[in-house]
N, C-alpha and C. Protein backbone atom coordinates (compact mmCIF):
# COMPACT_ATOMS: atom_id res chain seq x y z
N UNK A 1 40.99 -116.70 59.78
CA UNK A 1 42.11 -117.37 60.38
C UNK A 1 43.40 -116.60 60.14
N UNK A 2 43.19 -116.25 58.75
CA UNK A 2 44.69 -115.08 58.56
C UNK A 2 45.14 -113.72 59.49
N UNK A 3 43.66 -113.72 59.95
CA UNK A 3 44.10 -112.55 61.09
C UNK A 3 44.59 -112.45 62.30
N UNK A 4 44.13 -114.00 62.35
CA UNK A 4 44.73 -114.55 64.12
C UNK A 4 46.08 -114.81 64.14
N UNK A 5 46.54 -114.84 62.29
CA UNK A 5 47.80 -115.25 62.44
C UNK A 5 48.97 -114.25 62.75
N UNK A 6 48.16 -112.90 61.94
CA UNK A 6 48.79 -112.06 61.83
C UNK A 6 48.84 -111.50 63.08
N UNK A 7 48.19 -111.32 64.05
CA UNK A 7 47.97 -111.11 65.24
C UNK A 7 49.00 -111.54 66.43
N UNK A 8 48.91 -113.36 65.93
CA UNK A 8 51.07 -113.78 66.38
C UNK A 8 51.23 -113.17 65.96
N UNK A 9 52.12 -113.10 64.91
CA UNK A 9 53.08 -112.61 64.03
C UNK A 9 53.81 -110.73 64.89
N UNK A 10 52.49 -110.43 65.00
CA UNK A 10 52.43 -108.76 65.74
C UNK A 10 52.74 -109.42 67.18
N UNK A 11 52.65 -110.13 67.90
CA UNK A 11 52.65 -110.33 69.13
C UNK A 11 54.31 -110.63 69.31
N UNK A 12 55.01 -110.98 68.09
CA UNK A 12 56.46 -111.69 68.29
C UNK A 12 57.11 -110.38 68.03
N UNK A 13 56.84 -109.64 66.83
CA UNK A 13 56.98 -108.21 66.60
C UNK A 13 57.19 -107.52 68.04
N UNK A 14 56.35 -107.42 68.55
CA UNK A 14 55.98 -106.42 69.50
C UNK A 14 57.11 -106.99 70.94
N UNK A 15 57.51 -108.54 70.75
CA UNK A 15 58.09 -108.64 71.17
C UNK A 15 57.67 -109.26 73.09
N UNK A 16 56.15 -109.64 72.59
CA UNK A 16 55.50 -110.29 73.62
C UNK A 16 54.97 -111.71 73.78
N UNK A 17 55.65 -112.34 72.89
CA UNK A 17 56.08 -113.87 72.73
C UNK A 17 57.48 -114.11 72.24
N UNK A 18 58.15 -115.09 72.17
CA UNK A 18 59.69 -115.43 72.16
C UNK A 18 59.48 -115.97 71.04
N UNK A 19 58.92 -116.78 70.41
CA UNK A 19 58.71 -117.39 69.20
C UNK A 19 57.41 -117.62 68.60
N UNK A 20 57.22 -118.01 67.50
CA UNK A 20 56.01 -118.28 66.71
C UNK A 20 56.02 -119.11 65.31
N UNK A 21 56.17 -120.57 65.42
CA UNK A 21 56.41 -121.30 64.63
C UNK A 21 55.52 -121.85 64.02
N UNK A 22 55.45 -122.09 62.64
CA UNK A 22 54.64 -122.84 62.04
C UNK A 22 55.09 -124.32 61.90
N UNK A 23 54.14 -125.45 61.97
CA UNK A 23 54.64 -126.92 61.59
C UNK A 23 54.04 -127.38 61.02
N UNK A 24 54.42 -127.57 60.07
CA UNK A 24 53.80 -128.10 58.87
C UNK A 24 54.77 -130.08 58.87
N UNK A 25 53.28 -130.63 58.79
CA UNK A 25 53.49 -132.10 58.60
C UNK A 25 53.30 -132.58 57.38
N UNK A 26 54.60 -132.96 56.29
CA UNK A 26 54.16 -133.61 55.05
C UNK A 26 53.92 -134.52 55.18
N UNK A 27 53.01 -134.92 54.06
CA UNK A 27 52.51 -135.83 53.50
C UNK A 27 51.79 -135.88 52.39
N UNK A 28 51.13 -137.06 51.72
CA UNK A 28 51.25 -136.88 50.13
C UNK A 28 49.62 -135.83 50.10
N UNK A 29 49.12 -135.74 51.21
CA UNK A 29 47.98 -134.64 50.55
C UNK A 29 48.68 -133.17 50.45
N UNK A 30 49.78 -132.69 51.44
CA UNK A 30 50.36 -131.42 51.34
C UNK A 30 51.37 -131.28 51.16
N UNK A 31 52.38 -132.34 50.79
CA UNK A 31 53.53 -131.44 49.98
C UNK A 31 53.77 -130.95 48.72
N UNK A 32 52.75 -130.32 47.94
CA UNK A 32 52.86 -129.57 47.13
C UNK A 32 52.68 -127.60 47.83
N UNK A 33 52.42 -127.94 48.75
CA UNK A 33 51.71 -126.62 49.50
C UNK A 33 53.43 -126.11 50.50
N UNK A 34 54.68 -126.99 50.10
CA UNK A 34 55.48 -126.61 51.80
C UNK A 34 55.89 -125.15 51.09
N UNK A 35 55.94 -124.34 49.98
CA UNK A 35 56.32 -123.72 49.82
C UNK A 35 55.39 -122.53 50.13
N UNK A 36 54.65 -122.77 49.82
CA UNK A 36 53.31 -121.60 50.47
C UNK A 36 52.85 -121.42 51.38
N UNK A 37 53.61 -122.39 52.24
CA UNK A 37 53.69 -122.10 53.97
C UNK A 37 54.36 -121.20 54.38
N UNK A 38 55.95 -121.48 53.66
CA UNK A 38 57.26 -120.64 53.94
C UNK A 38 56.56 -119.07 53.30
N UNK A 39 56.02 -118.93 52.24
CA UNK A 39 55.42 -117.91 52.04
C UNK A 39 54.12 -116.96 52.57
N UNK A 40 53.61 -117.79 53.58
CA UNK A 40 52.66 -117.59 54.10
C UNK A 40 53.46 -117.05 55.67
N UNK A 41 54.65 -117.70 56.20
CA UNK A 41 55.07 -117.74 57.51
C UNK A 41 55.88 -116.14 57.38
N UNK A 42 55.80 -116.19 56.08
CA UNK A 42 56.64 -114.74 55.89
C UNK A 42 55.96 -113.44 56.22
N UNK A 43 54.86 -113.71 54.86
CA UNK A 43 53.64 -112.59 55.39
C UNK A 43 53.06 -112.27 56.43
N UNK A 44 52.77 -113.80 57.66
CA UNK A 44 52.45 -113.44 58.86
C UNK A 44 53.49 -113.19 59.98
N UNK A 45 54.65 -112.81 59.66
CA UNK A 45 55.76 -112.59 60.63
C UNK A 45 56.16 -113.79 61.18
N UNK A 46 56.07 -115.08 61.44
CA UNK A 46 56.09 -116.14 61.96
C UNK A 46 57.75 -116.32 61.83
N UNK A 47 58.49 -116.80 63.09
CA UNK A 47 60.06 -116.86 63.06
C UNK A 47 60.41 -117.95 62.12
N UNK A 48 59.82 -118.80 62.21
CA UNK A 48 60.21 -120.38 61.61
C UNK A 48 58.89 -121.07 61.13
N UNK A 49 59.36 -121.82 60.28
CA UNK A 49 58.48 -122.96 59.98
C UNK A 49 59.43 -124.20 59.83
N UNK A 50 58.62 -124.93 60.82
CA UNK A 50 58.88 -126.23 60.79
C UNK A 50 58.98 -127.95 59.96
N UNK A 51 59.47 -128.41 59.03
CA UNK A 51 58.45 -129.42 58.57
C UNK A 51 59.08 -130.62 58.94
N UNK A 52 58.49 -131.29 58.91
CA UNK A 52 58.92 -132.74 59.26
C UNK A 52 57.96 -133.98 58.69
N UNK A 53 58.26 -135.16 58.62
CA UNK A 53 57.50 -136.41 58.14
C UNK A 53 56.84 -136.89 58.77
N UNK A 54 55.44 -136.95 58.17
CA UNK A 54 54.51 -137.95 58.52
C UNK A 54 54.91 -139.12 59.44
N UNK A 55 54.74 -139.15 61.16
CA UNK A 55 54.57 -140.54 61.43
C UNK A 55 53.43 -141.18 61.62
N UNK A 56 53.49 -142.50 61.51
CA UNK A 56 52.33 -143.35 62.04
C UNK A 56 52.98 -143.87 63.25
N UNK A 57 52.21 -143.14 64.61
CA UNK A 57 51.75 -143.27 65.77
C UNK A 57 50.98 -144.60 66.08
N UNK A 58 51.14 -145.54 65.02
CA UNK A 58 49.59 -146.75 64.99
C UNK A 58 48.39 -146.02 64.84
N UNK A 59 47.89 -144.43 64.39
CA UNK A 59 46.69 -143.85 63.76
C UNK A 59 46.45 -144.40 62.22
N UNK A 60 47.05 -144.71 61.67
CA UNK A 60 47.13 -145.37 60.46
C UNK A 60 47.24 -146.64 60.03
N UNK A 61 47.12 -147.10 59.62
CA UNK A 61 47.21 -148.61 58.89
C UNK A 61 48.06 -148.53 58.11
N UNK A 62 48.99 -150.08 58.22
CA UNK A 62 50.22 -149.58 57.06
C UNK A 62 49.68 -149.25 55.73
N UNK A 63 49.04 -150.12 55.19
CA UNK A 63 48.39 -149.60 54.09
C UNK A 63 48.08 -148.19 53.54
N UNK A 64 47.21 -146.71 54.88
CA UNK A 64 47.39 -146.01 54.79
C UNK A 64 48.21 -144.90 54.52
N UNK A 65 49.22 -145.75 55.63
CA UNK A 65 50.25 -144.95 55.82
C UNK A 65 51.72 -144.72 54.61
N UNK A 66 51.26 -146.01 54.04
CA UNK A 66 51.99 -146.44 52.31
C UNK A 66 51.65 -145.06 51.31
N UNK A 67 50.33 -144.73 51.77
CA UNK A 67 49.70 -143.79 50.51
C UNK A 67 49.75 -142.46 51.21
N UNK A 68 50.54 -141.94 52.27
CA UNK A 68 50.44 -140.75 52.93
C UNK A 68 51.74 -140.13 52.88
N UNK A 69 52.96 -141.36 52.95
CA UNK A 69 54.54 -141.19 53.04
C UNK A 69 55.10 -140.96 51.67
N UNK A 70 54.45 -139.91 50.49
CA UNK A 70 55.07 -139.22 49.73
C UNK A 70 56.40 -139.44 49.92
N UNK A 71 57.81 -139.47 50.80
CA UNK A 71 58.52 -138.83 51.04
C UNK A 71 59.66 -140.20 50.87
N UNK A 72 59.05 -141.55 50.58
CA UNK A 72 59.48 -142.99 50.57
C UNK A 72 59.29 -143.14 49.19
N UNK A 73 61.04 -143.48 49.05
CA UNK A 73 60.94 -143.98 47.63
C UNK A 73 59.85 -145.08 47.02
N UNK A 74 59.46 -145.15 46.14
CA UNK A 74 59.09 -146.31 45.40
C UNK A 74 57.37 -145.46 45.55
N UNK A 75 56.67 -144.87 46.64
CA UNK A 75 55.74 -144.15 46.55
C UNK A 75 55.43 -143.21 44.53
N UNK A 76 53.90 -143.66 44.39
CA UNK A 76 53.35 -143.44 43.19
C UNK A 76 53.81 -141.64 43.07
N UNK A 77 54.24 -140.66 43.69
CA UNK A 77 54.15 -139.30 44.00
C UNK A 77 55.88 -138.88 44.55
N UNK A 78 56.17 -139.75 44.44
CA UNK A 78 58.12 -139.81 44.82
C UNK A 78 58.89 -138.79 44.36
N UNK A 79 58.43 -138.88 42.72
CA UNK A 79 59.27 -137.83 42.12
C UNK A 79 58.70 -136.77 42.01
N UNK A 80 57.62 -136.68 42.30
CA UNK A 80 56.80 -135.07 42.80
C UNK A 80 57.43 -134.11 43.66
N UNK A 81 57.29 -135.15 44.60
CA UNK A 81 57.60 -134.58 45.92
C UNK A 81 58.85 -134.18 46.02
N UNK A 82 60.12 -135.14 45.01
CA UNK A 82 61.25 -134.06 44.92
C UNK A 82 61.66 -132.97 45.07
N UNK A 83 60.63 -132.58 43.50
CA UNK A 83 60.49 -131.37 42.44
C UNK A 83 59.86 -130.42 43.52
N UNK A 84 58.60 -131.05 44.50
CA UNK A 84 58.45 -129.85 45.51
C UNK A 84 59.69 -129.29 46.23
N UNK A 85 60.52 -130.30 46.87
CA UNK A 85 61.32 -130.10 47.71
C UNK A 85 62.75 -129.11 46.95
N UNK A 86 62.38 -128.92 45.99
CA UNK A 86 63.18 -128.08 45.25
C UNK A 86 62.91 -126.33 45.06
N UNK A 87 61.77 -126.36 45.72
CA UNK A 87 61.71 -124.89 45.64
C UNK A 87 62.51 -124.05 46.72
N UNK A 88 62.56 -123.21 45.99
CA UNK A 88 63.67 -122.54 46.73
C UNK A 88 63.13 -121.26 48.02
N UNK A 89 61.95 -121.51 48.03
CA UNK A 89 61.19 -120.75 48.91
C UNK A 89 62.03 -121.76 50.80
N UNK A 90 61.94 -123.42 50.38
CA UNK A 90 62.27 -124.03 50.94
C UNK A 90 63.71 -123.65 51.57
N UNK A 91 64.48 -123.04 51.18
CA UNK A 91 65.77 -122.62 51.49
C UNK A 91 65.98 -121.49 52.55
N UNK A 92 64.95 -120.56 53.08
CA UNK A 92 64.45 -119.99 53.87
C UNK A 92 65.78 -119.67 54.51
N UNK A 93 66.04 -119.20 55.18
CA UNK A 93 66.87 -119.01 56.61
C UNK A 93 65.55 -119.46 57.86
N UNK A 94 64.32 -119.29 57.52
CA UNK A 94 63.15 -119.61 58.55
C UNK A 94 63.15 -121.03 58.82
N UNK A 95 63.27 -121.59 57.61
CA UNK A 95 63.00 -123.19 57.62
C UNK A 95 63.49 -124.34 58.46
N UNK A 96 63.12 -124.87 59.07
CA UNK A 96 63.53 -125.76 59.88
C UNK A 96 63.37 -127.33 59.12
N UNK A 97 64.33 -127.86 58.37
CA UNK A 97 63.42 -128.97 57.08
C UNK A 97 63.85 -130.36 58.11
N UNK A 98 64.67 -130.21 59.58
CA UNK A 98 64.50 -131.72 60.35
C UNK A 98 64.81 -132.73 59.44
N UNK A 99 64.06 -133.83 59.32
CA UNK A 99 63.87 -135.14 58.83
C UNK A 99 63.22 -135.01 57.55
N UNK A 100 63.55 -133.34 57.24
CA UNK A 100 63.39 -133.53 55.86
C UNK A 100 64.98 -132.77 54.84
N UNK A 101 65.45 -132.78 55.39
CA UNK A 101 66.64 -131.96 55.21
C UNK A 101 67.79 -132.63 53.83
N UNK A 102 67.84 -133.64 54.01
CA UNK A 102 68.08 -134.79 52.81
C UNK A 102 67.35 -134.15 51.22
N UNK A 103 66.36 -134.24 51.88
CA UNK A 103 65.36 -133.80 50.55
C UNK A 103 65.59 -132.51 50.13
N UNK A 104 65.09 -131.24 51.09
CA UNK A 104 65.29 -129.82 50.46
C UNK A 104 66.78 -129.64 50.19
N UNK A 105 67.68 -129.98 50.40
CA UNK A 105 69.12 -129.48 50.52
C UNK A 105 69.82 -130.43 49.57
N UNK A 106 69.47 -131.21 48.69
CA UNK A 106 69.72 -132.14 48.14
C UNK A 106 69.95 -131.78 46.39
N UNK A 107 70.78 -132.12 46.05
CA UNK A 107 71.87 -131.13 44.82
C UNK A 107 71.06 -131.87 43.40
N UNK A 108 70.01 -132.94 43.46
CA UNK A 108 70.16 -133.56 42.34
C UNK A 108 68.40 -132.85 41.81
């Protein structure tokens, strides 16, 4: 899969696609990983990476969706997900942090 990526990555290079974004959707199984995206989007040339929050579309049950939204206070993984949002990989000029921007850019 790393090769197909790299393969964009050469294709934006080369200057035969306009963009090549990664989107990464948190939630409490992957936001320990947003930083190794931004590190990953690097290695494969990728312009941006995207992240944004988990919605429930009605694919979820609230219940589910209680144990997926890392990103909501009072969540068992709250102050994790801070401490993720604190890496500074996150600070990118690539990063696009959307509806998560509160969080990575956030002084405390």
């Amino acid at each position: 899969m790393e090769e197909n990526l790299k393969f964009a990555g050469q294709l934006l290079a080369d200057k035969l696609i306009e963009d090549f974004m990664i989107t990464f959707t948190v939630q409490a199984e992957n936001y320990r990983e947003m930083g190794d995206a931004v590190s990953l989007a690097r290695e494969i040339g990728a312009s941006q990476v995207y992240f944004g929050r988990l919605t429930n579309w009605g694919t979820f049950s609230a219940a589910e969706y209680d144990q997926k939204a890392v990103f909501v206070p009072g969540h068992p993984e709250y102050e994790d997900f801070l401490v993720a949002c604190r890496d500074l990989r996150l600070r990118d000029p690539m990063v696009a942090p959307t509806d998560l921007d509160e969080f990575i850019h956030a002084t405390h």
